[in-house]
C-alpha atoms as a PDB file:
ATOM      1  CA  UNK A   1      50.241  40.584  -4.455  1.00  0.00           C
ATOM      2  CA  UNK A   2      53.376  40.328  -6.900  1.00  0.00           C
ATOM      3  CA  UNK A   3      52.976  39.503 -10.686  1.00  0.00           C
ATOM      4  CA  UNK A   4      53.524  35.743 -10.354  1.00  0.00           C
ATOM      5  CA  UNK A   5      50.312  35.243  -7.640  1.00  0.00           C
ATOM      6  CA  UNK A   6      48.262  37.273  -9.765  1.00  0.00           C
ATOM      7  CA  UNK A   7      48.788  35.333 -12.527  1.00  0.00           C
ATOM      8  CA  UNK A   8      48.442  31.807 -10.666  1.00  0.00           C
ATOM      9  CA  UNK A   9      44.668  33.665  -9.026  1.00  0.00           C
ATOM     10  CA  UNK A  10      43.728  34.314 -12.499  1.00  0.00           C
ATOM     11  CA  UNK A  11      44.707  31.011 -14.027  1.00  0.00           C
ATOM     12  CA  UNK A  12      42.752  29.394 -11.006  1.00  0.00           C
ATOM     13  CA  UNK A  13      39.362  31.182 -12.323  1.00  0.00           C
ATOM     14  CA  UNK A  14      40.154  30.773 -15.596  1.00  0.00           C
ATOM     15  CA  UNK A  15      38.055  26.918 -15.106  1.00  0.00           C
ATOM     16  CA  UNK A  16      34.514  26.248 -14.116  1.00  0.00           C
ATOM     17  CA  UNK A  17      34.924  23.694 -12.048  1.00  0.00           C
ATOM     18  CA  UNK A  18      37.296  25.737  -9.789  1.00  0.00           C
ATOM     19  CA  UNK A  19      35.164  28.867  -9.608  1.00  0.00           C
ATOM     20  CA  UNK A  20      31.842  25.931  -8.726  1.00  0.00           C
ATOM     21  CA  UNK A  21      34.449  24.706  -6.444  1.00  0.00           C
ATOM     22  CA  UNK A  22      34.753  28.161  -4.364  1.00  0.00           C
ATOM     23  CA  UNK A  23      31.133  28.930  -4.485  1.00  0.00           C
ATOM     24  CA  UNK A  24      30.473  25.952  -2.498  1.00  0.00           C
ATOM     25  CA  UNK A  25      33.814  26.719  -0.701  1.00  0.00           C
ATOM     26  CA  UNK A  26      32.066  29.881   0.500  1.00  0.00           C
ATOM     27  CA  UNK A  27      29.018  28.422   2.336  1.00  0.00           C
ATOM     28  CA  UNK A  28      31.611  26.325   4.275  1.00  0.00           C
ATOM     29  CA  UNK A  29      34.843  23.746   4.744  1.00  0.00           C
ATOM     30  CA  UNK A  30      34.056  20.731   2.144  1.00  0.00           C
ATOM     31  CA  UNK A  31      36.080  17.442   2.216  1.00  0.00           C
ATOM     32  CA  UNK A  32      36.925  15.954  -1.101  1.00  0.00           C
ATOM     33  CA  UNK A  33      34.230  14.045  -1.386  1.00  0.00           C
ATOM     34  CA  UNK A  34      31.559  16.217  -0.703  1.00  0.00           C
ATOM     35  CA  UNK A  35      33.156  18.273  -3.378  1.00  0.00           C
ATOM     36  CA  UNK A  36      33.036  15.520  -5.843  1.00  0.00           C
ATOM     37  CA  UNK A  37      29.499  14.168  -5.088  1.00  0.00           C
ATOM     38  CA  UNK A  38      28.498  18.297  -7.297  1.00  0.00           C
ATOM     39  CA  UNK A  39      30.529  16.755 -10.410  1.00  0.00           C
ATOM     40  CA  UNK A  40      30.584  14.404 -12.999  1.00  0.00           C
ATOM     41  CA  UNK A  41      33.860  13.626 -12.421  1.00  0.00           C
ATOM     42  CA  UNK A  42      36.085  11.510 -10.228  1.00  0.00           C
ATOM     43  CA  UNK A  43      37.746  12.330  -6.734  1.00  0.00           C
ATOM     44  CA  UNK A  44      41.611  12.746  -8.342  1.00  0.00           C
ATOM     45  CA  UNK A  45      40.452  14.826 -10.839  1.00  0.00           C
ATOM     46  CA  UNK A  46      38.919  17.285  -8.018  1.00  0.00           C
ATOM     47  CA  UNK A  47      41.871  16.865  -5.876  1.00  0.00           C
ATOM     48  CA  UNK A  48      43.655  18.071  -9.027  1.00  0.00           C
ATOM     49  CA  UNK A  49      41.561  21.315  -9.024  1.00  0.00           C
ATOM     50  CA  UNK A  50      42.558  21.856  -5.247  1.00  0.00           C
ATOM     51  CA  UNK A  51      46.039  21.388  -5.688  1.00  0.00           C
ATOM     52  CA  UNK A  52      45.780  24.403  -8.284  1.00  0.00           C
ATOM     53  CA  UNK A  53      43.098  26.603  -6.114  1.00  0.00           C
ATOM     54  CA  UNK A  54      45.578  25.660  -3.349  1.00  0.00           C
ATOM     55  CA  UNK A  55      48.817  26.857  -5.176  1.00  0.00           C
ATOM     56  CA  UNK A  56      46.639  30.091  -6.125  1.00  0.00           C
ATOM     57  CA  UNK A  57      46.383  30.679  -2.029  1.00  0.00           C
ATOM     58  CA  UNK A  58      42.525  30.513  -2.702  1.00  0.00           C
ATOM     59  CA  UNK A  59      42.347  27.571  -0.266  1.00  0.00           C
ATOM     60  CA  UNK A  60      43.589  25.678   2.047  1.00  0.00           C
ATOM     61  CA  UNK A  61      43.635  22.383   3.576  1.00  0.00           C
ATOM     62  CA  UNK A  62      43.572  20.824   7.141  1.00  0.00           C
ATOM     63  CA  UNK A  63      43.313  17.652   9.048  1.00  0.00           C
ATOM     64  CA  UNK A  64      40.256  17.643  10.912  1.00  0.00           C
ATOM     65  CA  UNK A  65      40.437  13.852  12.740  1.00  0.00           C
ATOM     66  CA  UNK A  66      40.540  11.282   9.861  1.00  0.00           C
ATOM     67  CA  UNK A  67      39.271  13.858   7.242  1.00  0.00           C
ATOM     68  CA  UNK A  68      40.663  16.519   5.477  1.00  0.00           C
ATOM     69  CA  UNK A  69      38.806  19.683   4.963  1.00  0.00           C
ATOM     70  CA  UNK A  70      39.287  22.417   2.214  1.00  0.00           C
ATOM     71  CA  UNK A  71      38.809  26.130   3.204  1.00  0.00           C
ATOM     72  CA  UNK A  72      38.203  29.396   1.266  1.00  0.00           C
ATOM     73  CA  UNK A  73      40.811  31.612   1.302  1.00  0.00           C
ATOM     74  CA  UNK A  74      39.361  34.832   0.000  1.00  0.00           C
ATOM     75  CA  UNK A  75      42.422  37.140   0.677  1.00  0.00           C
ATOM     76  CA  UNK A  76      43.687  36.520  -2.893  1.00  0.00           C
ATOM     77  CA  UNK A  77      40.134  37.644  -4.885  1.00  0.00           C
ATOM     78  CA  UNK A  78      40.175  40.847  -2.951  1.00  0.00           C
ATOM     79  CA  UNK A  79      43.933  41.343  -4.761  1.00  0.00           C
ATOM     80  CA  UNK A  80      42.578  40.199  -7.513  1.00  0.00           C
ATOM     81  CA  UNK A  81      39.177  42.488  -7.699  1.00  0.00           C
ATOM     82  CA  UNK A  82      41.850  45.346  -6.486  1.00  0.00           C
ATOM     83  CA  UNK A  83      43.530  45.244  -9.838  1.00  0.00           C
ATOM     84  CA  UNK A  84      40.558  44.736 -11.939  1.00  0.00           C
ATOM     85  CA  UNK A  85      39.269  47.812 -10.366  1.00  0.00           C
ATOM     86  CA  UNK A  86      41.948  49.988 -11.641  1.00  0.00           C
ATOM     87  CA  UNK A  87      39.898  48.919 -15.471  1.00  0.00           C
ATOM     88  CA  UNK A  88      36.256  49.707 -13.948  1.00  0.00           C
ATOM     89  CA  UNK A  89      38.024  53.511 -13.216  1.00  0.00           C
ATOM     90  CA  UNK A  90      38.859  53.187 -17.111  1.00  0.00           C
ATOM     91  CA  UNK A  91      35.519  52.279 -18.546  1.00  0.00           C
ATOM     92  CA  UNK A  92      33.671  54.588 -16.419  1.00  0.00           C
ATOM     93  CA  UNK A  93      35.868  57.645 -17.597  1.00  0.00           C
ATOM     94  CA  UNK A  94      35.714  55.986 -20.522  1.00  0.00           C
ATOM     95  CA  UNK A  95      31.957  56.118 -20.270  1.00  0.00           C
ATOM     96  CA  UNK A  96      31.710  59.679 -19.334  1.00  0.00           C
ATOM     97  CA  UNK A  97      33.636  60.860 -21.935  1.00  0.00           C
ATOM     98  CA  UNK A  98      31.097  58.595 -24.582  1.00  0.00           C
ATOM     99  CA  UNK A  99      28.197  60.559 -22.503  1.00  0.00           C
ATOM    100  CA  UNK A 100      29.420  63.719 -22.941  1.00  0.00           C
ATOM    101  CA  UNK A 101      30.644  62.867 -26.802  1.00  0.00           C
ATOM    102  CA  UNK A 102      27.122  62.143 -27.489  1.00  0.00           C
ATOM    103  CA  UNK A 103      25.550  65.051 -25.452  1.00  0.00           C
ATOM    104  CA  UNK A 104      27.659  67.842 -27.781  1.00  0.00           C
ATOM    105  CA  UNK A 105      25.734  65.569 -30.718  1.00  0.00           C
ATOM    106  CA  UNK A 106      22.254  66.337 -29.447  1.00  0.00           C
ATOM    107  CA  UNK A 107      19.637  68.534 -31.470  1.00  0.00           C
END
């Protein structure tokens, strides 16, 4: 994943309503409407959201007879828990170093 997707992943979970949105995305496809019947807020404003999970590549959309179904696309989170993992290697040297710090400091 380049620089640019990252940052469009990250600015995607940056807002509630799009991380809500992918929860339910996960149990299963959604149309629009289903997805706005979960907020207080109206159907543009949701497709709004989509358009940005969808630019993200965290979901996609397809005609399914007269409706149109939304779809979890999870291959962008695993990118984006890949490079967050390279930080849990820091804090947990960073941890072990604390550890051993404060093990020297013992009585």
């Amino acid at each position: 994943m380049n620089d640019d997707q990252l940052d469009l992943v990250f600015g995607a979970l940056a807002d509630r309503t799009r991380r809500s949105i992918l929860a339910r995305l996960a149990e299963g496809d959604a149309n629009v409407n289903e997805l706005t019947a979960l907020f207080t807020m109206s159907q543009p404003a949701i497709s709004k959201h989509l358009k940005v999970l969808e630019a993200a590549g965290l979901v996609s959309r397809n005609r399914q007879g007269t409706m149109r179904l939304s779809r979890l696309e999870a291959a962008p989170l695993k990118d984006a828990t890949q490079w967050l993992g390279t930080y849990r290697d820091y804090w947990a040297a960073s941890f072990d170093r604390l550890d051993d710090l404060l093990r020297r400091d013992e009585p």
